[in-house]
PDB file of N, CA and C in Angstrom:
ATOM      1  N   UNK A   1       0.821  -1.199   0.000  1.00  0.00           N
ATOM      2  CA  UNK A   1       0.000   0.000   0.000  1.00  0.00           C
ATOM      3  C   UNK A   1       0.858   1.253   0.000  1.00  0.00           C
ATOM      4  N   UNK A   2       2.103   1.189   0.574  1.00  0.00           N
ATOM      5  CA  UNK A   2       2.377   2.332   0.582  1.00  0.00           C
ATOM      6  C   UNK A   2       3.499   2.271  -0.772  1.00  0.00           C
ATOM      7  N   UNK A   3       3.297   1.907  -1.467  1.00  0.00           N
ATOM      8  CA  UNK A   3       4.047   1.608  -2.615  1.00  0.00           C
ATOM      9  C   UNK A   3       3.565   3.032  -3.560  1.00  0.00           C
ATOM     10  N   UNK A   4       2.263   3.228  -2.988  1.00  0.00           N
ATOM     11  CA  UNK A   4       1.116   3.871  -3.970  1.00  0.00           C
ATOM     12  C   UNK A   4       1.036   5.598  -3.266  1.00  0.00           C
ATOM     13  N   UNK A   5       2.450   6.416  -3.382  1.00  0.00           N
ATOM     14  CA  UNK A   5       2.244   7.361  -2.181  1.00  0.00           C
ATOM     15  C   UNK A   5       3.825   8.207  -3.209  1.00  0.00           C
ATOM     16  N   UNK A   6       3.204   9.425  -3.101  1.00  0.00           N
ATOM     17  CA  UNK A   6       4.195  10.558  -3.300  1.00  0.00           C
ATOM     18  C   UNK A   6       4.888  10.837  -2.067  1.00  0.00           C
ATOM     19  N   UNK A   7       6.228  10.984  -2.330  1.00  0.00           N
ATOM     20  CA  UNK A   7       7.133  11.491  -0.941  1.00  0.00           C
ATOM     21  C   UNK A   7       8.604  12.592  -1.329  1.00  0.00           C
ATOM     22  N   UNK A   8       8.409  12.557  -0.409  1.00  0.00           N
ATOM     23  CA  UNK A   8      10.095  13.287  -0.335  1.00  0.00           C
ATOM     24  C   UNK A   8      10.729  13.334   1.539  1.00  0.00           C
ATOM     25  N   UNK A   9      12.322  13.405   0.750  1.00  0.00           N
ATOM     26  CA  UNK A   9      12.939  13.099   1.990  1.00  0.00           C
ATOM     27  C   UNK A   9      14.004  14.519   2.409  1.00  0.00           C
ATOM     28  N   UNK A  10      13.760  14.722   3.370  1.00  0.00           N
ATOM     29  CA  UNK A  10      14.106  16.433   3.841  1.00  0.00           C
ATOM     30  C   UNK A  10      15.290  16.333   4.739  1.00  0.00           C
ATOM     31  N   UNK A  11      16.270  16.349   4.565  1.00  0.00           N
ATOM     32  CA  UNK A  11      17.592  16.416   5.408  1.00  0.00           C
ATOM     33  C   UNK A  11      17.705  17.787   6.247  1.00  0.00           C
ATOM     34  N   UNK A  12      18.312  17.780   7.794  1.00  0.00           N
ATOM     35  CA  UNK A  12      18.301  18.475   8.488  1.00  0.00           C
ATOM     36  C   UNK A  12      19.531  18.630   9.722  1.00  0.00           C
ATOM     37  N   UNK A  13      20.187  19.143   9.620  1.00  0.00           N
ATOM     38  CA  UNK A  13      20.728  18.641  11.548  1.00  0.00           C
ATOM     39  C   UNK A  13      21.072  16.859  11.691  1.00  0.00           C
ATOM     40  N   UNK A  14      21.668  16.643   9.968  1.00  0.00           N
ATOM     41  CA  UNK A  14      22.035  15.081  10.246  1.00  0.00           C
ATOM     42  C   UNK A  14      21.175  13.429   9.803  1.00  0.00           C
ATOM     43  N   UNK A  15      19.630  14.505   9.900  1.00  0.00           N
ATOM     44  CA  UNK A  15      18.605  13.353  10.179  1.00  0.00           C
ATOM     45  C   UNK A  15      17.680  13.909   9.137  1.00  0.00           C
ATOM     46  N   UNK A  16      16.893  12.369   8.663  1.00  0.00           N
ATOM     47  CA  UNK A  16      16.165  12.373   7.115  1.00  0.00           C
ATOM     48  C   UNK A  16      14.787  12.627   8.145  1.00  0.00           C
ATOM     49  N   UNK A  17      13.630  12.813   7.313  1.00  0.00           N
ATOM     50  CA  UNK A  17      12.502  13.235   7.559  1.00  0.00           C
ATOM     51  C   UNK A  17      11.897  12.365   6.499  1.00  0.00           C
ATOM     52  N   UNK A  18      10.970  11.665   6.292  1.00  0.00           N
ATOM     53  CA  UNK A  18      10.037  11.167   5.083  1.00  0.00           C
ATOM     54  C   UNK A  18       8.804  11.723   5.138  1.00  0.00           C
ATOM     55  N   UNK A  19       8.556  12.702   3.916  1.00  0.00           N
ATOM     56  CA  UNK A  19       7.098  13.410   4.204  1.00  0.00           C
ATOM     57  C   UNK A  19       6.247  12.647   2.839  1.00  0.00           C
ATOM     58  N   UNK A  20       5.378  11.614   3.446  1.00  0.00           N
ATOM     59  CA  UNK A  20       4.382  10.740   2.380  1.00  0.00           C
ATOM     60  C   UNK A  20       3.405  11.412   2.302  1.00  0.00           C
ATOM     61  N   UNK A  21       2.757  11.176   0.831  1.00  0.00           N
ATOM     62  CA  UNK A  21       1.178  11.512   0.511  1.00  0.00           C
ATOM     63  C   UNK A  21       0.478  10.124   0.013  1.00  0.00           C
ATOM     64  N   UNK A  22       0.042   9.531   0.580  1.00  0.00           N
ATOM     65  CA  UNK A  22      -0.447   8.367   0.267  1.00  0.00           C
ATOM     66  C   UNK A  22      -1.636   8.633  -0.812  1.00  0.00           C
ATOM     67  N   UNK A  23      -1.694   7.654  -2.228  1.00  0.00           N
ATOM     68  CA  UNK A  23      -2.608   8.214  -3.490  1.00  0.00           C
ATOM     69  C   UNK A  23      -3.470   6.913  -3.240  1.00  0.00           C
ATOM     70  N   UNK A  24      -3.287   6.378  -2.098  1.00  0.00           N
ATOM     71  CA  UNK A  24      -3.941   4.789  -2.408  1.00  0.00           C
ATOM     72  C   UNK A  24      -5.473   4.981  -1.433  1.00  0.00           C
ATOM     73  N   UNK A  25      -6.778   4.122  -1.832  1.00  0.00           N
ATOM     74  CA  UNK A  25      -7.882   4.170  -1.481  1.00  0.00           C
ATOM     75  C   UNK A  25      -7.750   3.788  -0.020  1.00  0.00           C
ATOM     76  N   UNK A  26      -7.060   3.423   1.101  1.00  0.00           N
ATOM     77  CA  UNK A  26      -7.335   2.895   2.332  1.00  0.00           C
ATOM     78  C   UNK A  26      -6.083   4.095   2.715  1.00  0.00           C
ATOM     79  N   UNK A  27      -6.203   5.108   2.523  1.00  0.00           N
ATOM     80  CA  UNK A  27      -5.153   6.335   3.207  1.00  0.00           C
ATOM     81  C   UNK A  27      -5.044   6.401   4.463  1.00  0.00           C
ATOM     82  N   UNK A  28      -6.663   6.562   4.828  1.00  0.00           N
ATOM     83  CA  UNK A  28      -6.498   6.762   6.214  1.00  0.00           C
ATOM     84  C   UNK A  28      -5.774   5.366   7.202  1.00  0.00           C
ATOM     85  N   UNK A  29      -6.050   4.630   6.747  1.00  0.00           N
ATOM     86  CA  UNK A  29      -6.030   3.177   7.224  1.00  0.00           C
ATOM     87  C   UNK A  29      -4.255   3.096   7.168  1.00  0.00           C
ATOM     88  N   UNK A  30      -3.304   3.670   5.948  1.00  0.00           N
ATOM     89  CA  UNK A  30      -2.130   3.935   5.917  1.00  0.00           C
ATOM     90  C   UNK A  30      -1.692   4.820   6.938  1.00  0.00           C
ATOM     91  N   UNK A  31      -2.235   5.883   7.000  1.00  0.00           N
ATOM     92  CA  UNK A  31      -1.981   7.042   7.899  1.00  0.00           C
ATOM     93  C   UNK A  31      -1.806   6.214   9.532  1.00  0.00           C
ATOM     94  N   UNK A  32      -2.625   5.957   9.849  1.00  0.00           N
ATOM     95  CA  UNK A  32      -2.879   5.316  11.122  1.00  0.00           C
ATOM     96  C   UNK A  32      -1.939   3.983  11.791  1.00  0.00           C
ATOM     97  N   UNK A  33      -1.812   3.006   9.992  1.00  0.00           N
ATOM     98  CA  UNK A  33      -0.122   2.304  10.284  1.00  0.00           C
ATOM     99  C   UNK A  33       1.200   3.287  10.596  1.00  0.00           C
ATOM    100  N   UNK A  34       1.082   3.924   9.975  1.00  0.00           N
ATOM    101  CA  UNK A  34       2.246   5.153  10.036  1.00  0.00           C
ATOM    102  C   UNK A  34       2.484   6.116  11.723  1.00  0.00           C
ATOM    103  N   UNK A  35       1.147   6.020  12.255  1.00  0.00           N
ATOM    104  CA  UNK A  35       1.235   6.984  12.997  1.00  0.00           C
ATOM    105  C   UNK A  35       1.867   5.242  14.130  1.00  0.00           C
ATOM    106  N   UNK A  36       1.067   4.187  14.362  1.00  0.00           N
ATOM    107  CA  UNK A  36       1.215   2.898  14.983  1.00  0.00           C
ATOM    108  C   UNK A  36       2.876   2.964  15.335  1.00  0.00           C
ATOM    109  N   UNK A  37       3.739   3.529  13.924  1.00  0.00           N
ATOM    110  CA  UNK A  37       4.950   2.813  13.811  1.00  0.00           C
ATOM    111  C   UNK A  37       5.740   4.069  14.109  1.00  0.00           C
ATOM    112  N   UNK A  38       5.436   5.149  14.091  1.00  0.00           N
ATOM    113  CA  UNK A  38       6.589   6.363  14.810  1.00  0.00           C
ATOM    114  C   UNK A  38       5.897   5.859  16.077  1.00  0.00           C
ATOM    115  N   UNK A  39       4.801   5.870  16.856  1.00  0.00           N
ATOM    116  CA  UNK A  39       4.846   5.760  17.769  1.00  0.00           C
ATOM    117  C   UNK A  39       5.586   4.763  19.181  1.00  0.00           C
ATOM    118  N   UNK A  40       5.760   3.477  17.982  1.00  0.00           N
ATOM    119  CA  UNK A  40       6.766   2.566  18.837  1.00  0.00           C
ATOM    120  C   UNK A  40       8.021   2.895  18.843  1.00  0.00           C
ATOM    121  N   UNK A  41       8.593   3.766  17.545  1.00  0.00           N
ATOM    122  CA  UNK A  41       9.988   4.210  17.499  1.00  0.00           C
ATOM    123  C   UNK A  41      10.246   4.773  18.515  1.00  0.00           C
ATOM    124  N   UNK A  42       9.466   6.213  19.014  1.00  0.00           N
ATOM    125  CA  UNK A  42       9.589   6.837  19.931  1.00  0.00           C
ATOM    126  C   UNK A  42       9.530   6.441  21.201  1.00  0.00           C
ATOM    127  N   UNK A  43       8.690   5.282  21.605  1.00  0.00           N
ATOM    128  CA  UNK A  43       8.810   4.309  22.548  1.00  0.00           C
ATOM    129  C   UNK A  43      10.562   3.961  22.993  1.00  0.00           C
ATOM    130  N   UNK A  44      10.563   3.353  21.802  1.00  0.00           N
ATOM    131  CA  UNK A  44      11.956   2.912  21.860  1.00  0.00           C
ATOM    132  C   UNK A  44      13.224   3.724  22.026  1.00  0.00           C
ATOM    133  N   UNK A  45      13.391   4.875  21.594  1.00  0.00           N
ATOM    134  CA  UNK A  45      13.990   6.208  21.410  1.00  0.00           C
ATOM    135  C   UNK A  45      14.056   6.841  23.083  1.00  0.00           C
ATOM    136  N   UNK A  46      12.709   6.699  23.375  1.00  0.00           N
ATOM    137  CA  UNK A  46      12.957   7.197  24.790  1.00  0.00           C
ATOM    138  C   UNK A  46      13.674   6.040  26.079  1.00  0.00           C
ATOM    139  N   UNK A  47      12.537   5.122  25.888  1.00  0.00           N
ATOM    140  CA  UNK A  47      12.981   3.739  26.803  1.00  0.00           C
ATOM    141  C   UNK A  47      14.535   3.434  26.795  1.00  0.00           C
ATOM    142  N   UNK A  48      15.323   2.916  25.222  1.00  0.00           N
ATOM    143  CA  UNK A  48      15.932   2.116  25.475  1.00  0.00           C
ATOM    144  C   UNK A  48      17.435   3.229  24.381  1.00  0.00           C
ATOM    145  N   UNK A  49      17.440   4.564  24.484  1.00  0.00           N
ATOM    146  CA  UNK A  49      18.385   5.210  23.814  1.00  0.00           C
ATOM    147  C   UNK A  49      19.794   4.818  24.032  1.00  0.00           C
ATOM    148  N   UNK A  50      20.225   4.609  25.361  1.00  0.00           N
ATOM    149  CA  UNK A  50      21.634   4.017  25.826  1.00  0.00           C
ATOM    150  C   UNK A  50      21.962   2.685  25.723  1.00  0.00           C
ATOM    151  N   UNK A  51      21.076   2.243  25.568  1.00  0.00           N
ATOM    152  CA  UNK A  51      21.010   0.649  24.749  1.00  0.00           C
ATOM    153  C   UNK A  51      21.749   0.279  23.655  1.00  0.00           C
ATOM    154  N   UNK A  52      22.048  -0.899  23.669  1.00  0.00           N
ATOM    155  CA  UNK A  52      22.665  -1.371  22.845  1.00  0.00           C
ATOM    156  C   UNK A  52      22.057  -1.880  21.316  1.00  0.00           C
ATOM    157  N   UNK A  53      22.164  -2.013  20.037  1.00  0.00           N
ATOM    158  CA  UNK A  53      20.963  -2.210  19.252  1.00  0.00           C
ATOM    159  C   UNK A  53      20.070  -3.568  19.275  1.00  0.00           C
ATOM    160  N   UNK A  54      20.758  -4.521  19.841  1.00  0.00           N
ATOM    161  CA  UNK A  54      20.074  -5.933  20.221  1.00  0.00           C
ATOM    162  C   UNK A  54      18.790  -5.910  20.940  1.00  0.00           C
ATOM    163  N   UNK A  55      19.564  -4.722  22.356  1.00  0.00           N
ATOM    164  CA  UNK A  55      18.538  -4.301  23.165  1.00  0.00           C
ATOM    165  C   UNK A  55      17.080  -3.576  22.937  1.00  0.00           C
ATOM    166  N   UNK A  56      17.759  -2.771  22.103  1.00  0.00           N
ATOM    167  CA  UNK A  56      16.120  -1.447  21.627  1.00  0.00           C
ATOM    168  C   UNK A  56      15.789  -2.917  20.661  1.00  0.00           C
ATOM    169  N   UNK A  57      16.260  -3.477  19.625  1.00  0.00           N
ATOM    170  CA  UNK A  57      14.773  -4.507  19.140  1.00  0.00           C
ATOM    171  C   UNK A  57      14.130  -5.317  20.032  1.00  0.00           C
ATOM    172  N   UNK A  58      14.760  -5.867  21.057  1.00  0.00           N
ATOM    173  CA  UNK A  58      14.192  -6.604  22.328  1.00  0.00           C
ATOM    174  C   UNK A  58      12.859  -5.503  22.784  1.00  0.00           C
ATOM    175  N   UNK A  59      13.367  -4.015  22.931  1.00  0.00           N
ATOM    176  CA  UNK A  59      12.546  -3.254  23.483  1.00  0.00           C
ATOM    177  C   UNK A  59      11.417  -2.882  22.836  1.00  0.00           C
ATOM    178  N   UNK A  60      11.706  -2.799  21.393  1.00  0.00           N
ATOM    179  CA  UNK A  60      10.639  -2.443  20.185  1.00  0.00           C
ATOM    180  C   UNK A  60       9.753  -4.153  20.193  1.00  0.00           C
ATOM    181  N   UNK A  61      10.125  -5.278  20.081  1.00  0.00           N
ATOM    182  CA  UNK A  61       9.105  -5.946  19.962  1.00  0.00           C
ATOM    183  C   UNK A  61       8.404  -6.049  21.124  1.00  0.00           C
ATOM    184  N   UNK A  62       8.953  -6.226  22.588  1.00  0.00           N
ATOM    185  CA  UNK A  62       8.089  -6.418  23.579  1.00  0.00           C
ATOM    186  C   UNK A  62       7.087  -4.762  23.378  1.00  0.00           C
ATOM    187  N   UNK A  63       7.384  -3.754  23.171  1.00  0.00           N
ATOM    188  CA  UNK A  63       6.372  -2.961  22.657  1.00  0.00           C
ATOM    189  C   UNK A  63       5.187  -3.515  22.009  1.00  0.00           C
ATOM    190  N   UNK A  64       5.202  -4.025  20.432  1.00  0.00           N
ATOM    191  CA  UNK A  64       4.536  -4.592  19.852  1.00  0.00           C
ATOM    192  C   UNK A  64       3.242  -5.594  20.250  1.00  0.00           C
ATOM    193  N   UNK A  65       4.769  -6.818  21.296  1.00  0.00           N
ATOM    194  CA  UNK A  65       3.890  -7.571  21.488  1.00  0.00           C
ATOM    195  C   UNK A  65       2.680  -6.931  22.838  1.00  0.00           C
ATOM    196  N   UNK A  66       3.275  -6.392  23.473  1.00  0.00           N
ATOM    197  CA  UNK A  66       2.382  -5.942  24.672  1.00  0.00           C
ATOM    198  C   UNK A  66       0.971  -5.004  24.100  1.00  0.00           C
ATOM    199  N   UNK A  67       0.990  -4.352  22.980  1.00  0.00           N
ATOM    200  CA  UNK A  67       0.004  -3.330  22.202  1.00  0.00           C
ATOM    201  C   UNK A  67      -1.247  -4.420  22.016  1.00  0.00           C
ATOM    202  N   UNK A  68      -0.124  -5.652  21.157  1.00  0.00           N
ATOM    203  CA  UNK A  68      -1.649  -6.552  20.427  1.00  0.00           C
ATOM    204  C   UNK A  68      -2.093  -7.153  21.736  1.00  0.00           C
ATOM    205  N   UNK A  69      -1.197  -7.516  22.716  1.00  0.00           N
ATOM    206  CA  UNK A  69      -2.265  -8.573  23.667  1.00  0.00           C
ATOM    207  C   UNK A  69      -2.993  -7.375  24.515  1.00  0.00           C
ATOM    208  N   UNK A  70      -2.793  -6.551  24.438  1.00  0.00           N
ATOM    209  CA  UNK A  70      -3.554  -5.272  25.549  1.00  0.00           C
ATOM    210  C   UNK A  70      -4.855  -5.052  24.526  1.00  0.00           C
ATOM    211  N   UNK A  71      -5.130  -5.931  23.549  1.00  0.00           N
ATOM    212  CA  UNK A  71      -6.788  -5.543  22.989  1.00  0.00           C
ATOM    213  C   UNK A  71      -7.137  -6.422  23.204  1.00  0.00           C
ATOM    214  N   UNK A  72      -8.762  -6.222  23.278  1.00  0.00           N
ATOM    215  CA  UNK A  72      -9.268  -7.503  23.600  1.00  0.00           C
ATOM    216  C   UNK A  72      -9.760  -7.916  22.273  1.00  0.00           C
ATOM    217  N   UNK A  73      -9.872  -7.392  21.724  1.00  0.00           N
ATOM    218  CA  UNK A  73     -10.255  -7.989  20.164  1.00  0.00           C
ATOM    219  C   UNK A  73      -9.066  -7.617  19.030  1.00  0.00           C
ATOM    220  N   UNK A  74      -8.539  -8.519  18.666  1.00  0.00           N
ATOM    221  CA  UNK A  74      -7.555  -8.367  17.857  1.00  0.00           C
ATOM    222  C   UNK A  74      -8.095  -7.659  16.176  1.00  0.00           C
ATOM    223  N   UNK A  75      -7.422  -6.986  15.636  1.00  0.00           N
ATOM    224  CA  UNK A  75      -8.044  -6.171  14.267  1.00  0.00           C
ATOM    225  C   UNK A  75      -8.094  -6.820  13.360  1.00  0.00           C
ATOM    226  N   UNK A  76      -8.877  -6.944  12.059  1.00  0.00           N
ATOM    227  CA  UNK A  76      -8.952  -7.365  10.928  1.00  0.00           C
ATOM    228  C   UNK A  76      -8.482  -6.536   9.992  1.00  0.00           C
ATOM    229  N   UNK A  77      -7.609  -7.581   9.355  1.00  0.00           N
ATOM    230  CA  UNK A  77      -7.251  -6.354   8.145  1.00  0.00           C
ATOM    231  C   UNK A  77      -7.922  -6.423   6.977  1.00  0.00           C
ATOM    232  N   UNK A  78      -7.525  -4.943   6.394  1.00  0.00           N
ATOM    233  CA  UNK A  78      -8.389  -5.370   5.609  1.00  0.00           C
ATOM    234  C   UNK A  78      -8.524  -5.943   4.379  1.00  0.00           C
ATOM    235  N   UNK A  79      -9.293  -5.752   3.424  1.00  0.00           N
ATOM    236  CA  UNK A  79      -9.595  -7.342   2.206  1.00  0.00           C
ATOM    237  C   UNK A  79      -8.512  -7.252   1.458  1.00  0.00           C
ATOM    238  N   UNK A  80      -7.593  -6.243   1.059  1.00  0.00           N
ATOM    239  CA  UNK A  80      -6.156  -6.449   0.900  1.00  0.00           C
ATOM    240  C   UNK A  80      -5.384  -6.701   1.217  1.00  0.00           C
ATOM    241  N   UNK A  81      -5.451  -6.900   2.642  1.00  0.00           N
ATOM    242  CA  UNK A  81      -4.045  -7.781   3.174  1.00  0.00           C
ATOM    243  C   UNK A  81      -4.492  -9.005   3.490  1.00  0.00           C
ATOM    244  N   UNK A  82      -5.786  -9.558   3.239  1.00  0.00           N
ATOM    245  CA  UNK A  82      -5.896 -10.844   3.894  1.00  0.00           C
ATOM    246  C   UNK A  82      -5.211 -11.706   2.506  1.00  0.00           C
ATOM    247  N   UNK A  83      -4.713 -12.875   3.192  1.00  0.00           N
ATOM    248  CA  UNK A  83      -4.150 -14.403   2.634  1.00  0.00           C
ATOM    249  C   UNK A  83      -5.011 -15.146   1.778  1.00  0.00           C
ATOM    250  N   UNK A  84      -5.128 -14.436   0.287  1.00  0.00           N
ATOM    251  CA  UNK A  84      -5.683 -15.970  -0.848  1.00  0.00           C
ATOM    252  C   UNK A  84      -5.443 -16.894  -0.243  1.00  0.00           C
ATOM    253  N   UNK A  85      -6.527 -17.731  -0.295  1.00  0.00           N
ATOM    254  CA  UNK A  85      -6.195 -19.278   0.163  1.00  0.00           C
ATOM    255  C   UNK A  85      -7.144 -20.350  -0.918  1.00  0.00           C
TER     256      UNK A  85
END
């Protein structure tokens, strides 16, 4: 999905920026993965910065995993990402 998205990348003080426009019909639904996934970065960024890099992925998945089991109803995706079978 996000294959389907105008961008550009903005250099600053060292560090890239990716500014997407998603052209694809489930945008918002993109937007909201997007917002899902800075938000664990920053998780991680704060939690585990003096860390070692083994450590912050240890720290980024127990993130993850703790998000999905903290719902009680797990999400459906939608009819584009589900598995032909």
């Amino acid at each position: 999905m996000l294959l389907a998205a105008v961008g550009r990348a903005v250099n600053h003080s060292g560090q890239t920026t990716l500014y997407l426009t998603p052209m694809h019909a489930e945008s918002r639904l993109i937007k909201s993965m997007i917002a899902n996934v800075h938000a664990a970065i920053d998780h991680v960024r704060r939690a585990a910065e003096q860390l070692p890099k083994l450590n912050r992925w240890a720290t980024l998945l127990a993130y993850i995993c703790q998000r999905i089991v903290a719902q009680s109803v797990l999400p459906t995706p939608p009819p584009a990402l589900t598995a032909s079978g």
